[in-house]
C-alpha atoms as a PDB file:
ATOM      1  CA  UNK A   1     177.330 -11.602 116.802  1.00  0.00           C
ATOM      2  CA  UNK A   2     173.894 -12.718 117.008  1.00  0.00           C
ATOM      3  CA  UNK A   3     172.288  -9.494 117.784  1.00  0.00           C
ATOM      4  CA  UNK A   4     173.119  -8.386 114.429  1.00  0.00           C
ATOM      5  CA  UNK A   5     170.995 -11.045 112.911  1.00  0.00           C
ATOM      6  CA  UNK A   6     167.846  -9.614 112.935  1.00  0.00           C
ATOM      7  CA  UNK A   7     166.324 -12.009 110.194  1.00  0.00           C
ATOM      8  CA  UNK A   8     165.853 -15.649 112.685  1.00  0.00           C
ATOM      9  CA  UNK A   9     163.136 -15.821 115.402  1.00  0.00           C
ATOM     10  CA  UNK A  10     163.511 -19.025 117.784  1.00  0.00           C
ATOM     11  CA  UNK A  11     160.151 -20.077 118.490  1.00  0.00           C
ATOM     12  CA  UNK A  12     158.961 -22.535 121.260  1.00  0.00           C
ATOM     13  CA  UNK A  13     155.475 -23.536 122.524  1.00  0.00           C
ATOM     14  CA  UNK A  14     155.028 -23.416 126.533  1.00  0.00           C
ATOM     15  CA  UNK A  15     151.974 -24.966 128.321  1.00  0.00           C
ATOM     16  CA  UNK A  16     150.924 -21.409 129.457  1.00  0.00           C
ATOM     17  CA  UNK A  17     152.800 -18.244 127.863  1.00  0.00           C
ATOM     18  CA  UNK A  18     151.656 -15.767 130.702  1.00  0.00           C
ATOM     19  CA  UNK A  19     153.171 -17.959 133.735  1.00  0.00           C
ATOM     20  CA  UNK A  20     156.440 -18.086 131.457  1.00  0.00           C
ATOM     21  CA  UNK A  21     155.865 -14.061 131.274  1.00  0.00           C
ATOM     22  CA  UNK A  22     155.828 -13.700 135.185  1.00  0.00           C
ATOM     23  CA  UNK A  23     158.515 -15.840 135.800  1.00  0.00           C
ATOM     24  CA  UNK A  24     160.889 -14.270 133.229  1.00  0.00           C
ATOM     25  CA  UNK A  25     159.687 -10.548 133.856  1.00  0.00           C
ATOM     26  CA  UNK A  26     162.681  -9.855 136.206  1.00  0.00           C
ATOM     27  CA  UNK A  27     165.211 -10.869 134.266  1.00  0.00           C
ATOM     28  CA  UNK A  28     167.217  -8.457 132.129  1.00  0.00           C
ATOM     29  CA  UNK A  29     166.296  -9.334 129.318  1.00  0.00           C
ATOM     30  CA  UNK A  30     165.062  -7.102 126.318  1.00  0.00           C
ATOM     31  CA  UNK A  31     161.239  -7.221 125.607  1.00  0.00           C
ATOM     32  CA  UNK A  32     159.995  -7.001 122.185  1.00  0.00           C
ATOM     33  CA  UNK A  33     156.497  -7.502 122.835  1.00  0.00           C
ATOM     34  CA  UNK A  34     154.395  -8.289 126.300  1.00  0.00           C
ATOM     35  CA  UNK A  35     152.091 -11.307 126.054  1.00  0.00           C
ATOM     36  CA  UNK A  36     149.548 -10.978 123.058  1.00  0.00           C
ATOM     37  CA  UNK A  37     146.681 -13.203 121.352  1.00  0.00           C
ATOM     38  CA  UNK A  38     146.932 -13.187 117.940  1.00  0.00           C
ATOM     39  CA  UNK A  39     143.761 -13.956 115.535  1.00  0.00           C
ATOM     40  CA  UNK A  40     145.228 -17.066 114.483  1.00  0.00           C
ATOM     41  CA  UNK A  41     144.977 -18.095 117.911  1.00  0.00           C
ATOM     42  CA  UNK A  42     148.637 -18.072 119.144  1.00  0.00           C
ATOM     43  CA  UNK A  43     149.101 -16.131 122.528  1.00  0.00           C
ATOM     44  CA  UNK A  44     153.315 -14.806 122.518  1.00  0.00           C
ATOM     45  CA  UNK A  45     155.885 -13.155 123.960  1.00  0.00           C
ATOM     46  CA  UNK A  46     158.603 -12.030 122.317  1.00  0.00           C
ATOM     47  CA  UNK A  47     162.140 -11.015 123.989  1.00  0.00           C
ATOM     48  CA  UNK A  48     165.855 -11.540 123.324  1.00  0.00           C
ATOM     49  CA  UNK A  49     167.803 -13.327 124.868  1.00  0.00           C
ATOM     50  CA  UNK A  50     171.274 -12.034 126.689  1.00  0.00           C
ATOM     51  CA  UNK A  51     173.251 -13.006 123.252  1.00  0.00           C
ATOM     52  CA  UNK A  52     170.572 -11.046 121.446  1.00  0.00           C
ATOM     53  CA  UNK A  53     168.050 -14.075 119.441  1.00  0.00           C
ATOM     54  CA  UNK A  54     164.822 -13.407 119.272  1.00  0.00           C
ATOM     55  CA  UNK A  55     162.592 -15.784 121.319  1.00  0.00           C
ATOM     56  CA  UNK A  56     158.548 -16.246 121.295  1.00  0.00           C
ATOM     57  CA  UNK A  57     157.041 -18.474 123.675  1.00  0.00           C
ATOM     58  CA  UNK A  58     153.462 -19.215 122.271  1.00  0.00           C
ATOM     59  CA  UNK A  59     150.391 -20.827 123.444  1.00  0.00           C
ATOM     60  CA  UNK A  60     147.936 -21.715 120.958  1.00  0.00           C
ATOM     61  CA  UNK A  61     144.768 -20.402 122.775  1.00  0.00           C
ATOM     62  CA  UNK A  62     141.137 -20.617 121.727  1.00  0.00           C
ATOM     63  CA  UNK A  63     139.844 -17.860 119.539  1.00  0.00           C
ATOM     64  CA  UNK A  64     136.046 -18.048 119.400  1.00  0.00           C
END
């Protein structure tokens, strides 16, 4: 079961993390983290999907 795999995230850049966020905030899925900017300049979210990977959908975002 993939759920029990804790140790793999799947990781995919999106054009704009935030519109990804709205559009998938309805859906039952579990949230691990709402959108964040990271000091390395990566904006994320990070949920699981129904079979239980971890997903982040990043934007790399300017930091200065």
């Amino acid at each position: 079961m993939a759920a029990s795999n804790k140790s793999i995230m799947l990781e995919f850049e999106v054009d704009d993390v935030d519109t990804q966020y709205d559009r998938l905030k309805h859906i039952a899925v579990e949230w691990v983290m709402p959108p964040t900017t990271f000091p390395w300049g990566n904006r994320s979210i990070y949920f699981r999907d129904p079979d239980g990977n971890l997903l982040n959908f990043y934007t790399r975002v300017s930091t200065g």
